[in-house]
PDB file of N, CA and C in Angstrom:
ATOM      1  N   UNK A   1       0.855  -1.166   0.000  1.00  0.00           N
ATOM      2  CA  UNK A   1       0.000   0.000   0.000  1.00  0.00           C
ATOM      3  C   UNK A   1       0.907   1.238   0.000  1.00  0.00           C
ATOM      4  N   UNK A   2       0.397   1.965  -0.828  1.00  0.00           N
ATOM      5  CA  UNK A   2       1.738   3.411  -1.031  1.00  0.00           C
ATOM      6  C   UNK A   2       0.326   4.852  -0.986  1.00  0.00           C
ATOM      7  N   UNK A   3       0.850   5.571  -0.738  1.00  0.00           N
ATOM      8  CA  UNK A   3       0.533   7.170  -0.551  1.00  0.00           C
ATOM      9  C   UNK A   3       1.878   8.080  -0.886  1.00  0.00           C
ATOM     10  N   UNK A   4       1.355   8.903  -1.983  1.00  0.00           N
ATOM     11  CA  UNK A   4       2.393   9.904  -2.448  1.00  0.00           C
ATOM     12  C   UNK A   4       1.366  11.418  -1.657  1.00  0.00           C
ATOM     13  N   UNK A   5       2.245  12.701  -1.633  1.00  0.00           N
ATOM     14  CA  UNK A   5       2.112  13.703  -1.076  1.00  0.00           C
ATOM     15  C   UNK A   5       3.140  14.594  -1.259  1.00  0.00           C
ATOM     16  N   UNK A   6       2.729  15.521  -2.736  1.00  0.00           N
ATOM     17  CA  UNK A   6       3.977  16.493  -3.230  1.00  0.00           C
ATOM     18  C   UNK A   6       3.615  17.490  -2.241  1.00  0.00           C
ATOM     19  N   UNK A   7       4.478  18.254  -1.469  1.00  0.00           N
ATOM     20  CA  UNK A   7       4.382  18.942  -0.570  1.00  0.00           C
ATOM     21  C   UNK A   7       5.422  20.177  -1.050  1.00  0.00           C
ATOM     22  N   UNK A   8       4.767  21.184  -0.926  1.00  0.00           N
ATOM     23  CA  UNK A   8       5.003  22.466  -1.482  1.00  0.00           C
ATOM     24  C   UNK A   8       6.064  23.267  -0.936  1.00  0.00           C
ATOM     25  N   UNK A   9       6.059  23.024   1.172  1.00  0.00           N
ATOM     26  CA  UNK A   9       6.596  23.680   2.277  1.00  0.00           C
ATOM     27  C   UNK A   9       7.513  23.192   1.871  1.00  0.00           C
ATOM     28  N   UNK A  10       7.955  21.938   1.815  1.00  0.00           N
ATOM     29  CA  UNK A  10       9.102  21.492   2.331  1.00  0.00           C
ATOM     30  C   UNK A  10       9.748  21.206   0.943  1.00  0.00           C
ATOM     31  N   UNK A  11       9.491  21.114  -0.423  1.00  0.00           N
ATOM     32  CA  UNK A  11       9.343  21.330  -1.595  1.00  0.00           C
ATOM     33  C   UNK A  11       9.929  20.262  -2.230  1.00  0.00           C
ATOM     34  N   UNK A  12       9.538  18.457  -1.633  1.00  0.00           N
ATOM     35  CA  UNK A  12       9.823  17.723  -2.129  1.00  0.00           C
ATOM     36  C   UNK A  12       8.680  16.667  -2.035  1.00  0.00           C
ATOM     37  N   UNK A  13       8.615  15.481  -2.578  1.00  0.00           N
ATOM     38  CA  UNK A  13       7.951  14.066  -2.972  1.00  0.00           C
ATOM     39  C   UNK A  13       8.071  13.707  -1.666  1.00  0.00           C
ATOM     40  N   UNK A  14       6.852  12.917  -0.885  1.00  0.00           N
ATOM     41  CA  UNK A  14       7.436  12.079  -0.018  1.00  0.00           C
ATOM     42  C   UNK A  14       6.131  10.897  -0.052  1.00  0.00           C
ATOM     43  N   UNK A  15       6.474   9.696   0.184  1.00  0.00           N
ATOM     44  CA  UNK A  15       6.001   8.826  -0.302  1.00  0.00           C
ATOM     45  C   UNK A  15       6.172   7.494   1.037  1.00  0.00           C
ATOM     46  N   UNK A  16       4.593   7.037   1.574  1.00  0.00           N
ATOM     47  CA  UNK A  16       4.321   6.995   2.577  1.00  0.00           C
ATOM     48  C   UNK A  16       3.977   5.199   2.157  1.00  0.00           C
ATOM     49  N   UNK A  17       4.582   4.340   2.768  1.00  0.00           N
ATOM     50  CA  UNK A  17       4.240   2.656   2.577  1.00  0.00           C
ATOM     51  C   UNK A  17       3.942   1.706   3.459  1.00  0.00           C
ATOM     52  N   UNK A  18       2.937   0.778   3.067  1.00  0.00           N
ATOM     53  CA  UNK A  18       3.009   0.081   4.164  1.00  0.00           C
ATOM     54  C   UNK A  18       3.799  -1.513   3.683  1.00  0.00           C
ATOM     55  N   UNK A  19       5.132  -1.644   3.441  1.00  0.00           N
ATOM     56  CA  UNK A  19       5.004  -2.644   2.924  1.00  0.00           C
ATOM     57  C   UNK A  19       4.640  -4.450   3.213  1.00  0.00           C
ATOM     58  N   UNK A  20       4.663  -4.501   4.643  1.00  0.00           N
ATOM     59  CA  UNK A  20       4.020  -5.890   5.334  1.00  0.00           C
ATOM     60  C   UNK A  20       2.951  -5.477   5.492  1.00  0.00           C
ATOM     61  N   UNK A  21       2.485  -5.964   7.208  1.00  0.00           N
ATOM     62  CA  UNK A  21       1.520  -5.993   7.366  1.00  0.00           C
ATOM     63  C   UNK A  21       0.689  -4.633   8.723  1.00  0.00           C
ATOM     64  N   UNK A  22       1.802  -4.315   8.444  1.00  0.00           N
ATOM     65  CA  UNK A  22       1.482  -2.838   9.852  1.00  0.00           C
ATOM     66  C   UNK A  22       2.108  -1.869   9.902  1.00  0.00           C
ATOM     67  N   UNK A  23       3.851  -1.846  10.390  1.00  0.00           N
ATOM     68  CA  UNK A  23       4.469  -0.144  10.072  1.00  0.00           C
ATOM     69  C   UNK A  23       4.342   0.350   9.091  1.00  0.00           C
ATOM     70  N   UNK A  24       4.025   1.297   8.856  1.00  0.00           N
ATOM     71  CA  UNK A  24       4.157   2.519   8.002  1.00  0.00           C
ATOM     72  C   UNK A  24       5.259   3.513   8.045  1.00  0.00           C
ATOM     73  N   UNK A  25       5.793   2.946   6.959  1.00  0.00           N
ATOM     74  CA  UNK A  25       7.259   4.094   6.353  1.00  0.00           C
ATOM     75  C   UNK A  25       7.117   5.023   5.773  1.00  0.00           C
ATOM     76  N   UNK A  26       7.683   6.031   6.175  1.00  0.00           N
ATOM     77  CA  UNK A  26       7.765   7.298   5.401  1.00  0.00           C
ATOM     78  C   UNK A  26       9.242   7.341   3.821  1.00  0.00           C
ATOM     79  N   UNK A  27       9.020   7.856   2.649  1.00  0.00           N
ATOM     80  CA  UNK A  27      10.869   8.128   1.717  1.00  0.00           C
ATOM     81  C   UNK A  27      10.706   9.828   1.872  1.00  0.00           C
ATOM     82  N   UNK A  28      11.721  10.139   1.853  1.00  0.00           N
ATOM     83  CA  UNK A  28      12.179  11.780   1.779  1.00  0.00           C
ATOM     84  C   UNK A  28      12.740  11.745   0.844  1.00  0.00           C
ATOM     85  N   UNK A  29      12.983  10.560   0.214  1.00  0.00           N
ATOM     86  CA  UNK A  29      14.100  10.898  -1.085  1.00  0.00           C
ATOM     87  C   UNK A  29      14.905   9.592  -1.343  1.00  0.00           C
ATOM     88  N   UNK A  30      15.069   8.353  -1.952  1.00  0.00           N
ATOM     89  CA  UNK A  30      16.326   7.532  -1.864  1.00  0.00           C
ATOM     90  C   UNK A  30      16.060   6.310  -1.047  1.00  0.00           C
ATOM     91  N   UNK A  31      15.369   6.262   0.012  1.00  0.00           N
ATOM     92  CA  UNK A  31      15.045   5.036   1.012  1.00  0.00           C
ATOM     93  C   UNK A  31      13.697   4.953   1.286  1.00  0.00           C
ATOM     94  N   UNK A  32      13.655   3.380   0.127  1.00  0.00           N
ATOM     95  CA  UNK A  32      11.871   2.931  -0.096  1.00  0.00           C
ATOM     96  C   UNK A  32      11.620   2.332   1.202  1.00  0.00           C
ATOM     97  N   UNK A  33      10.197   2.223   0.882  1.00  0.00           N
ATOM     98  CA  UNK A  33       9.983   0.520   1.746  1.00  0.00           C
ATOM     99  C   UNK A  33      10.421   0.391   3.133  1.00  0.00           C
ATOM    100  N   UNK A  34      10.776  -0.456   3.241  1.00  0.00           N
ATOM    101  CA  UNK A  34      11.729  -1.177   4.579  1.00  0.00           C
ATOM    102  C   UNK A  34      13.084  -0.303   5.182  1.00  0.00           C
ATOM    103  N   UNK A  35      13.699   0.719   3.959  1.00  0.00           N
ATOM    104  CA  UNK A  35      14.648   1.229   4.570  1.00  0.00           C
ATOM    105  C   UNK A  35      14.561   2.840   4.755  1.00  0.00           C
ATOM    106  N   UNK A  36      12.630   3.057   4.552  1.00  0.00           N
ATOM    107  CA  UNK A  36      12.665   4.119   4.666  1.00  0.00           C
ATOM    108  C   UNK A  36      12.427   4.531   6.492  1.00  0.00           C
ATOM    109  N   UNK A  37      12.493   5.418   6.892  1.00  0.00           N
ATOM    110  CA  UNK A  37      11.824   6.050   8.592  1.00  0.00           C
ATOM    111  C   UNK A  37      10.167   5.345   8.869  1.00  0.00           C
ATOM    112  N   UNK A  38      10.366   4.739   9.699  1.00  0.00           N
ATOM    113  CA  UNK A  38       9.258   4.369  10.243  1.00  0.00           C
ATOM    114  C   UNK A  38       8.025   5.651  10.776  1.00  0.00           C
ATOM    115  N   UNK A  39       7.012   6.074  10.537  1.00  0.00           N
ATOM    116  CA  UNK A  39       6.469   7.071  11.033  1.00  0.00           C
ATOM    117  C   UNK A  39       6.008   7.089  12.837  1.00  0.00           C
ATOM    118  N   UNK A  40       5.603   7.761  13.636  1.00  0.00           N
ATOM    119  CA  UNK A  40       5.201   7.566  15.229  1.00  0.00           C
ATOM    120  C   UNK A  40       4.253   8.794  15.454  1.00  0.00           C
ATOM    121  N   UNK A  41       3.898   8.514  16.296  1.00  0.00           N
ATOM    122  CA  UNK A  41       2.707   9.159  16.504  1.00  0.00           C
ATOM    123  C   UNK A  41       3.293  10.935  16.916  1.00  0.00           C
ATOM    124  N   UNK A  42       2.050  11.614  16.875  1.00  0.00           N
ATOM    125  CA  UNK A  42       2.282  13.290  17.028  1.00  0.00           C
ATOM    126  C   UNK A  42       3.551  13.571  15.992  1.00  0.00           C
ATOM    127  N   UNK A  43       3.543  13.283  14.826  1.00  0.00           N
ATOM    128  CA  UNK A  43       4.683  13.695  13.589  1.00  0.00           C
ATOM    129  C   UNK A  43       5.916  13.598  13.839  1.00  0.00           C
ATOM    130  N   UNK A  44       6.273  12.364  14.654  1.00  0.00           N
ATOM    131  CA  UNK A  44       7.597  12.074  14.810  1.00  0.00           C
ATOM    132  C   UNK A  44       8.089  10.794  14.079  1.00  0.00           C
ATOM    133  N   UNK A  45       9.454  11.059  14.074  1.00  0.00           N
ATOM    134  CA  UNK A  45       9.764   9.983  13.072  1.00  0.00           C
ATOM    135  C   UNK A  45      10.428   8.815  14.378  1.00  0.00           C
ATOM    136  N   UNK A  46      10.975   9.445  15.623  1.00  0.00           N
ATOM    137  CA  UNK A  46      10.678   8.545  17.293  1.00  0.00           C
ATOM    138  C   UNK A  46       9.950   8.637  17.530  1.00  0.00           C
ATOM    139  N   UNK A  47       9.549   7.647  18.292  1.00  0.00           N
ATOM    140  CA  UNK A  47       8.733   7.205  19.314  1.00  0.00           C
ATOM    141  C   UNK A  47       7.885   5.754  19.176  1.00  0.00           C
ATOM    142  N   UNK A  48       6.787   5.856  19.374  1.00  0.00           N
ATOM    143  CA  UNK A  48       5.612   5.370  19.468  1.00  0.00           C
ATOM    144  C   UNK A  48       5.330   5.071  17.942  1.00  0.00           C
ATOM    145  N   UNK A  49       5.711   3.946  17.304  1.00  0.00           N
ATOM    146  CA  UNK A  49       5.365   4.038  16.020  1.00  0.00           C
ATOM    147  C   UNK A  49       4.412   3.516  15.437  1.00  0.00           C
ATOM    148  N   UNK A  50       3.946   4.005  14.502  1.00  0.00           N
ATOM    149  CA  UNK A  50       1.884   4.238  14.197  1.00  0.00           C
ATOM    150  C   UNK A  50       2.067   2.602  12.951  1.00  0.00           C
ATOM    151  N   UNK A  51       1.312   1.677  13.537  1.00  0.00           N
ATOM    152  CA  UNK A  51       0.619   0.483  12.077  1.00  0.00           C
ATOM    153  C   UNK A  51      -0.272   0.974  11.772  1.00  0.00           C
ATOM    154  N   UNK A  52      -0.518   0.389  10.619  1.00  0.00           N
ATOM    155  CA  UNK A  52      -1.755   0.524  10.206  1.00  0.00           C
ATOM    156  C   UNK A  52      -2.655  -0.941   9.690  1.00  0.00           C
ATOM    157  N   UNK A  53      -3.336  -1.686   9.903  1.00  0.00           N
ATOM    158  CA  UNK A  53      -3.967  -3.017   9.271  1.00  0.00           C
ATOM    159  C   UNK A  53      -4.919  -2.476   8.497  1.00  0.00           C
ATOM    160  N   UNK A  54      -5.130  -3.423   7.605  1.00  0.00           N
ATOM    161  CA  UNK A  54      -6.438  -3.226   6.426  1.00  0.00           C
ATOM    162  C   UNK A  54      -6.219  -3.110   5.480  1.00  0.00           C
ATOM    163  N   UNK A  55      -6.957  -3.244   4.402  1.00  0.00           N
ATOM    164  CA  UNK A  55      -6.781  -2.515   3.393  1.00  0.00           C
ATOM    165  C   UNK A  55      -7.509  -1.282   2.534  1.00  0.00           C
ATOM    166  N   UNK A  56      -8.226  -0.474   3.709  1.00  0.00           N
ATOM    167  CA  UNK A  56      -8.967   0.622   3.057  1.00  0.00           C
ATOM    168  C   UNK A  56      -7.664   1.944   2.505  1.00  0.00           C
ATOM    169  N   UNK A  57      -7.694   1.547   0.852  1.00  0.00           N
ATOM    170  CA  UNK A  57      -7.052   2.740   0.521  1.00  0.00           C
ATOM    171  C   UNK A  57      -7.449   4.144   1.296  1.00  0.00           C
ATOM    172  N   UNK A  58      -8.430   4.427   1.908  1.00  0.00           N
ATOM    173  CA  UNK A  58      -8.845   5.753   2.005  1.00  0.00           C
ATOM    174  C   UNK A  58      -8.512   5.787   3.287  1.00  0.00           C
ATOM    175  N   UNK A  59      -8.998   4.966   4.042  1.00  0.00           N
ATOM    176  CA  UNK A  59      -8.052   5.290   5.389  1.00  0.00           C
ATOM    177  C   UNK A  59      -6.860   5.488   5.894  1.00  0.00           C
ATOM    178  N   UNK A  60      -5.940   4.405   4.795  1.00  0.00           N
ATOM    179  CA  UNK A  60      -4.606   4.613   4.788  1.00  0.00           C
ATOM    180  C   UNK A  60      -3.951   6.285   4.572  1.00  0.00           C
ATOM    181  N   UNK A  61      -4.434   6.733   3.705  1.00  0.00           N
ATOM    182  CA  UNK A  61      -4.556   8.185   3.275  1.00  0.00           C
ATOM    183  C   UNK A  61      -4.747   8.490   3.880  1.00  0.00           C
ATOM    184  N   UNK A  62      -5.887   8.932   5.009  1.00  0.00           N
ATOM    185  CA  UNK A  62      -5.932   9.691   5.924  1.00  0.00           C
ATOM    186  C   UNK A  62      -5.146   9.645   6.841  1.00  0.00           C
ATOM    187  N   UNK A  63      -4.625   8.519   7.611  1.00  0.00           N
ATOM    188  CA  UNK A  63      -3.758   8.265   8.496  1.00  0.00           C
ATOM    189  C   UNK A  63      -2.383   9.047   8.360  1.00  0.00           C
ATOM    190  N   UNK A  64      -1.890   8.878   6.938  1.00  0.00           N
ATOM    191  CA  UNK A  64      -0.575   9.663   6.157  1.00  0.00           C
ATOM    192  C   UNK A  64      -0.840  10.880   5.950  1.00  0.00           C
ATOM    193  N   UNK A  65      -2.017  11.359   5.630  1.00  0.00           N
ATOM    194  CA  UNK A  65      -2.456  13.225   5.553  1.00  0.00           C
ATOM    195  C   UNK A  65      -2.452  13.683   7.147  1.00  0.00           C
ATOM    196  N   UNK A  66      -2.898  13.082   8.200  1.00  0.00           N
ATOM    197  CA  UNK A  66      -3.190  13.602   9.166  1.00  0.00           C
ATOM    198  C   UNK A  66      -1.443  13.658  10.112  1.00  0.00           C
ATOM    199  N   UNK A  67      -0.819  12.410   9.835  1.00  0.00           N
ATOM    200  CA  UNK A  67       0.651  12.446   9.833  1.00  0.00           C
ATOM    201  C   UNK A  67       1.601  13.401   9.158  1.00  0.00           C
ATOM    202  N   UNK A  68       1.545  13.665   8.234  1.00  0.00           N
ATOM    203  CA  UNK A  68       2.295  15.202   7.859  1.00  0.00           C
ATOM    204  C   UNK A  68       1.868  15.760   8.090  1.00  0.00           C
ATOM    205  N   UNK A  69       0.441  16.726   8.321  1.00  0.00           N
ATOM    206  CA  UNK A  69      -0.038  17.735   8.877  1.00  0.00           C
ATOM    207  C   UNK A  69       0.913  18.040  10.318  1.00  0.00           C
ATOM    208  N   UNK A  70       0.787  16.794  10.941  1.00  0.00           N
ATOM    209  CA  UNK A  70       1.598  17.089  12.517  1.00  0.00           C
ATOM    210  C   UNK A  70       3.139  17.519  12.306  1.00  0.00           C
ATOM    211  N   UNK A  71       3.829  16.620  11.531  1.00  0.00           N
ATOM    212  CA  UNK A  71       4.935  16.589  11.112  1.00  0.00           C
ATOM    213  C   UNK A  71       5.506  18.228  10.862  1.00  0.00           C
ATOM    214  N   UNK A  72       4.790  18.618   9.543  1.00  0.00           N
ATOM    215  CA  UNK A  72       4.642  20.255   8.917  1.00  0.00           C
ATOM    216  C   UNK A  72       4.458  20.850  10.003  1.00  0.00           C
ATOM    217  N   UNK A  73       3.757  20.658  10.524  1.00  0.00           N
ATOM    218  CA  UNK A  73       2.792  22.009  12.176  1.00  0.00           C
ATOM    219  C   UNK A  73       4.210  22.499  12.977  1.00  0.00           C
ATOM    220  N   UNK A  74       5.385  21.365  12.734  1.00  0.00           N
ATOM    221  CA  UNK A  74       6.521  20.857  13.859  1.00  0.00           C
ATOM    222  C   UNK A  74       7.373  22.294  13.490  1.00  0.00           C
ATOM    223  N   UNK A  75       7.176  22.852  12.197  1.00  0.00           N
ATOM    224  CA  UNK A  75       8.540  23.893  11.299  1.00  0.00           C
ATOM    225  C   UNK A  75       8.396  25.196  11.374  1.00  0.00           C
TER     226      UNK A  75
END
C-alpha cells in the first residue's frame, strides 16, 4: 500500500508505505519501503510508532495526511 504527497513547504515528494503488514514508512528521497523512517505518533519519526492493518485505501490516506499535517505544524 503506497501514498504519495507532493508537498510544497518542504518542496519535495514524499512517499508513505506500508510494505508488510502494519508499520508505516515514510521516503524523503532515496530510502523505499523497509529502509525508509518508520512514522510515530504526534509527527515524529521517534517514538511510538503508528501500524496501520487493512486494506482501506482511504483510510490509509488519511492516516498519512493527518501524519504530515503534525509533522509540517513541527517547522
Amino acid at each position: 500500500m503506497k501514498y504519495k504527497i507532493k508537498s510544497r513547504k518542504m518542496d519535495c515528494t514524499v512517499t508513505f508505505s506500508r510494505p508488510g503488514t502494519g508499520y508505516v514508512y515514510i521516503d524523503f528521497g532515496g530510502r523505499p519501503g523497509t529502509l525508509g523512517l518508520q512514522i510515530c505518533y504526534g509527527g515524529h519519526l521517534l517514538g511510538n510508532t503508528i501500524t496501520y492493518r487493512g486494506d482501506d485505501e482511504a483510510g490509509f490516506e488519511k492516516l498519512c495526511r493527518n501524519w504530515w499535517k503534525q509533522y509540517i505544524g513541527r517547522f
